[in-house]
N, C-alpha and C. Protein backbone atom coordinates (compact mmCIF):
# COMPACT_ATOMS: atom_id res chain seq x y z
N UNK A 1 32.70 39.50 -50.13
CA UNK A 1 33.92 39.59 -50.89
C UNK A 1 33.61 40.41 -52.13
N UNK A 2 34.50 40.99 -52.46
CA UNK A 2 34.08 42.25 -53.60
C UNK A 2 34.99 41.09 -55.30
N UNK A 3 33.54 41.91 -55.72
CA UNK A 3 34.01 40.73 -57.19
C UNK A 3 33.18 41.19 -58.40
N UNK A 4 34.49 41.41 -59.46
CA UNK A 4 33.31 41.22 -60.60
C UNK A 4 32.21 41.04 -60.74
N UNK A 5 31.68 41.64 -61.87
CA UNK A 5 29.78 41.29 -61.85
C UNK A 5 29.87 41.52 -63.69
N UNK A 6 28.18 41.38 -63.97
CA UNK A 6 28.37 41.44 -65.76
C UNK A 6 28.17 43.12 -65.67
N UNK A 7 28.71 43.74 -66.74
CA UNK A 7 28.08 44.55 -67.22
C UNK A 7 27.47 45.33 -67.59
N UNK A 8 26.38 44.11 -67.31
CA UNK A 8 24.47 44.57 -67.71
C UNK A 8 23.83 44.35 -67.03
N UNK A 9 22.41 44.74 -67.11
CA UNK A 9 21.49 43.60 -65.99
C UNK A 9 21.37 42.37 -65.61
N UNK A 10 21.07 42.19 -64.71
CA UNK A 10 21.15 40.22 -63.95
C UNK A 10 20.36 39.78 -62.99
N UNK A 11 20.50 38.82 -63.10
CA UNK A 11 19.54 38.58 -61.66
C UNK A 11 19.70 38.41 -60.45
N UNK A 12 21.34 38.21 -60.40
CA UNK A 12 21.71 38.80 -58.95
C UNK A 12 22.44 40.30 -59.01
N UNK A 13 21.60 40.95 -59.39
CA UNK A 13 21.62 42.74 -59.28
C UNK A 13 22.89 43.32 -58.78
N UNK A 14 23.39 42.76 -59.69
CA UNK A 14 25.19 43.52 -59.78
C UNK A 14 26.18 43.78 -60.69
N UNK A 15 26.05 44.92 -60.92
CA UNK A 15 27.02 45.23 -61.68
C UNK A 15 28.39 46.29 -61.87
N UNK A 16 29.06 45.80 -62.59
CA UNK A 16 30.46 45.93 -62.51
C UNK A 16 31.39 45.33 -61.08
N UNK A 17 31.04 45.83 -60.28
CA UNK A 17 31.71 45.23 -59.46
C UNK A 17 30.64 45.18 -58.23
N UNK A 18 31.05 44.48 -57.23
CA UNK A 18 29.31 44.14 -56.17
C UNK A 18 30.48 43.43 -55.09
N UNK A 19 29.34 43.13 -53.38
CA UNK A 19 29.88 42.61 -52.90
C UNK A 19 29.20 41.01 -52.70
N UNK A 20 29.26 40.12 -52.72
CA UNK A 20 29.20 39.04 -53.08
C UNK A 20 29.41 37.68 -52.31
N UNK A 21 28.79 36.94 -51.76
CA UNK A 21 29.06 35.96 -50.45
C UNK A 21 28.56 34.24 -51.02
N UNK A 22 28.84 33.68 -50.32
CA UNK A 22 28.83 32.29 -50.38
C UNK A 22 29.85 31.06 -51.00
N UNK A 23 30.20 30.03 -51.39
CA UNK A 23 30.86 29.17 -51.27
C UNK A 23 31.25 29.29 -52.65
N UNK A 24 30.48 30.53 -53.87
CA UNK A 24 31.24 30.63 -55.39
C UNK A 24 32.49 31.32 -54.90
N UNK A 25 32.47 32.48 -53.76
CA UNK A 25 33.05 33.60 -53.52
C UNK A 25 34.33 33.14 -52.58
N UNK A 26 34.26 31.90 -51.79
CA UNK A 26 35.01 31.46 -50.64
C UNK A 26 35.82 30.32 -51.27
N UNK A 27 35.30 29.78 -52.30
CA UNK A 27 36.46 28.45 -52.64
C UNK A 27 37.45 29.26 -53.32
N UNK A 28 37.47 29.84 -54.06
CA UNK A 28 39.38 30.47 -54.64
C UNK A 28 40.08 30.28 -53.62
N UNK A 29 39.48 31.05 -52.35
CA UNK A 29 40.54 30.79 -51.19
C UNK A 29 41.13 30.13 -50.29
N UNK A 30 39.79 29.16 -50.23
CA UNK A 30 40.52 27.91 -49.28
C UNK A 30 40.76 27.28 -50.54
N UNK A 31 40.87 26.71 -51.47
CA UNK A 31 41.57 26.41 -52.32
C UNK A 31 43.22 26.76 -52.61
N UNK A 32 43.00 28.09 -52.61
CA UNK A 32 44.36 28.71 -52.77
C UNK A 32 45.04 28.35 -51.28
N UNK A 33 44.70 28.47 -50.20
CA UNK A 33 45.42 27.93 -48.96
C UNK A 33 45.99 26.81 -48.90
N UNK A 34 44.76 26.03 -49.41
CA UNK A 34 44.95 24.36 -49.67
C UNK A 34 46.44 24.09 -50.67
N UNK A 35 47.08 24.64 -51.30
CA UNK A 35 47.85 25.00 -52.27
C UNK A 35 48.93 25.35 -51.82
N UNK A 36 49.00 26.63 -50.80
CA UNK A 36 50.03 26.76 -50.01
C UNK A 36 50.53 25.88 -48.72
N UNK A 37 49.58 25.19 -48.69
CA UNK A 37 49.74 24.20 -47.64
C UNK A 37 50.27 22.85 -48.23
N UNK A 38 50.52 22.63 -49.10
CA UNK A 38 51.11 21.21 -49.97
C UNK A 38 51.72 21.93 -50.22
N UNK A 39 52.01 23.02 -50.90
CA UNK A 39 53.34 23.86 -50.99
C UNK A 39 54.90 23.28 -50.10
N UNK A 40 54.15 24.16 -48.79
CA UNK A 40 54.57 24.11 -47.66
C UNK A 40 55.30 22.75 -46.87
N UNK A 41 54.30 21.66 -47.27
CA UNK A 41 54.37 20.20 -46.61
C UNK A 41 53.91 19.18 -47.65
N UNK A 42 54.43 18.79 -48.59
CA UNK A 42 53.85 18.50 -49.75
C UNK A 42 53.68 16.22 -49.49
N UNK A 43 53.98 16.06 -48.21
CA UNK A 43 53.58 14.81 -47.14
C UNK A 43 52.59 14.68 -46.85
N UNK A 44 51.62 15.83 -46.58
CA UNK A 44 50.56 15.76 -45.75
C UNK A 44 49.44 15.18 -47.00
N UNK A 45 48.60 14.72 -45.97
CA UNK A 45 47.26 14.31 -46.91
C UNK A 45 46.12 14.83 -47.29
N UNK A 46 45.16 14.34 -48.07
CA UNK A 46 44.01 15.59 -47.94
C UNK A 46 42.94 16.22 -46.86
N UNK A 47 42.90 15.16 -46.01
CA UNK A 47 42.93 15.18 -44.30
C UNK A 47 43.88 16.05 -43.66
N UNK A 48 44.59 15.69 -43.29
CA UNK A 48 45.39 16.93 -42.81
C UNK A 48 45.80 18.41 -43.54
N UNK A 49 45.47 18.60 -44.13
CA UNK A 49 45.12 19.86 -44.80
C UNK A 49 43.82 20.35 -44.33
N UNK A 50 42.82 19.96 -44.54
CA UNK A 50 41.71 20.02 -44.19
C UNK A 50 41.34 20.28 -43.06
N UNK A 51 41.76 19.52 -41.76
CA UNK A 51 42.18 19.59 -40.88
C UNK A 51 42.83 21.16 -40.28
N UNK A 52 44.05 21.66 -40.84
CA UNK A 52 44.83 22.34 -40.50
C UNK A 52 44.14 23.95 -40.75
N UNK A 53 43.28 23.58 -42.05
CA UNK A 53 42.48 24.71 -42.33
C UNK A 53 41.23 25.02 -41.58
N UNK A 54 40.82 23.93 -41.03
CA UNK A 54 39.39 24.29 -39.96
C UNK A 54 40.15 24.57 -38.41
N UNK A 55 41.16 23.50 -37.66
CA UNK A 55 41.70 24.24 -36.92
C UNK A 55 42.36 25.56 -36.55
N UNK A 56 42.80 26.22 -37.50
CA UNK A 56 43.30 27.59 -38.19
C UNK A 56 42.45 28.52 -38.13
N UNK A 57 41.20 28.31 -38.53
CA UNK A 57 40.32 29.35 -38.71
C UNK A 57 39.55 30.10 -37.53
N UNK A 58 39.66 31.90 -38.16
CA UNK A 58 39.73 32.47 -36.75
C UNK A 58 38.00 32.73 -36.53
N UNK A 59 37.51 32.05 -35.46
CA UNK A 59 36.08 32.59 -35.37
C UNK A 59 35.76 34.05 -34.97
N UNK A 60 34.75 34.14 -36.03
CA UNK A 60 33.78 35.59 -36.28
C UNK A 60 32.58 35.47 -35.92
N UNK A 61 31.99 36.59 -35.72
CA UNK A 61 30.48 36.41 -35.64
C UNK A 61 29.85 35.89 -36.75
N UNK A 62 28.90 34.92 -36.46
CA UNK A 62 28.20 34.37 -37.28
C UNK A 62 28.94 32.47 -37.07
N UNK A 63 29.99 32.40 -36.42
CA UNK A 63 30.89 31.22 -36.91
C UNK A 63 29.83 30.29 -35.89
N UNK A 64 30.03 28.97 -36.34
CA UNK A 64 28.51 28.09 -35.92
C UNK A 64 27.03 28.20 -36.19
N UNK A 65 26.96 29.41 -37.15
CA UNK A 65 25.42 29.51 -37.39
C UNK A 65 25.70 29.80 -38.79
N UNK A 66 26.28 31.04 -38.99
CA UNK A 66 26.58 31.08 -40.60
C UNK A 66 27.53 30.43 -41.33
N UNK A 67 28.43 30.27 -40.43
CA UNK A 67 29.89 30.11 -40.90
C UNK A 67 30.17 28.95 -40.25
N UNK A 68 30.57 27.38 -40.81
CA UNK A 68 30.59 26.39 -39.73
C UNK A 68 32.23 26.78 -39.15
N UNK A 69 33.38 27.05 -39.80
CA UNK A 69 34.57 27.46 -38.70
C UNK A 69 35.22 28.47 -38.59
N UNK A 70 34.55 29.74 -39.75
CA UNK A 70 34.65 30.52 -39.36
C UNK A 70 35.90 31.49 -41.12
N UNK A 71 36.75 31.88 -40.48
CA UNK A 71 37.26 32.92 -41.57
C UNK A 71 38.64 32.44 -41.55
N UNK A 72 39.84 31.89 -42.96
CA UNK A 72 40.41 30.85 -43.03
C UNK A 72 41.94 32.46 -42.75
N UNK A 73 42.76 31.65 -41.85
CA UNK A 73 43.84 32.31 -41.39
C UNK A 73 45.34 31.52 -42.03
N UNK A 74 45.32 32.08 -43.49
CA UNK A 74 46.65 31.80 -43.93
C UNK A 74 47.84 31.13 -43.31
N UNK A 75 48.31 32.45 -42.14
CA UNK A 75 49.71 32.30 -41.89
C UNK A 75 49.72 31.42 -40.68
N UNK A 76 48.62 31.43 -39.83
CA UNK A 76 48.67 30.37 -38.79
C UNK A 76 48.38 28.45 -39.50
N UNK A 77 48.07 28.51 -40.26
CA UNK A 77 47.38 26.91 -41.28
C UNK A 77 48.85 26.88 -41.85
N UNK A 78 49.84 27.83 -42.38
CA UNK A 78 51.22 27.16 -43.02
C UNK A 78 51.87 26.77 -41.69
N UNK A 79 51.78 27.86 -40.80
CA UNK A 79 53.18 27.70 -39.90
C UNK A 79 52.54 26.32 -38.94
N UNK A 80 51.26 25.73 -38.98
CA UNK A 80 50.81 25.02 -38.42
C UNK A 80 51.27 23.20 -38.65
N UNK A 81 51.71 23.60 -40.32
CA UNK A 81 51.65 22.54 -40.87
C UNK A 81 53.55 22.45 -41.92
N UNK A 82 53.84 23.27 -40.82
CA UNK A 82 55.87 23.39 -40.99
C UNK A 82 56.36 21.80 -40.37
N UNK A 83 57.25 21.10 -41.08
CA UNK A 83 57.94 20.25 -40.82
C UNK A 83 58.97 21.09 -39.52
């Protein structure tokens, strides 16, 4: 995921802008899903959200080894979780 960086030198060797991986880089977004999904169905629990977001997700390479479900699919996790 492409993201901000400092500046200056660092120790994860990036700057101004870099591309950038792991769970600092991935929660905005399932977060932000998580968000549109109580949006959406504001009934459901934190289980079924949760739920709706791992069923949803479209497997990529790497999904089961790198990735436990894979790459989180917005529009299928709302329309999944439509009254």
């Amino acid at each position: 995921i492409i993201s901000t960086c400092p500046n200056h030198p660092n120790e994860i060797e990036c700057t101004n802008y870099g591309f950038l991986s792991g769970t600092s880089m991935s929660a905005p977004f399932v977060s932000g899903l998580a968000s549109l999904i109580i949006a959406t169905n504001p009934a459901l629990t934190h289980r079924q959200i949760k739920k709706a977001i791992q069923k949803t997700a479209e497997q990529i390479p790497g999904t089961g080894v790198l990735y436990q479900y894979g790459r989180i699919d917005a529009l299928k996790a709302i329309t999944r979780v439509r009254n």
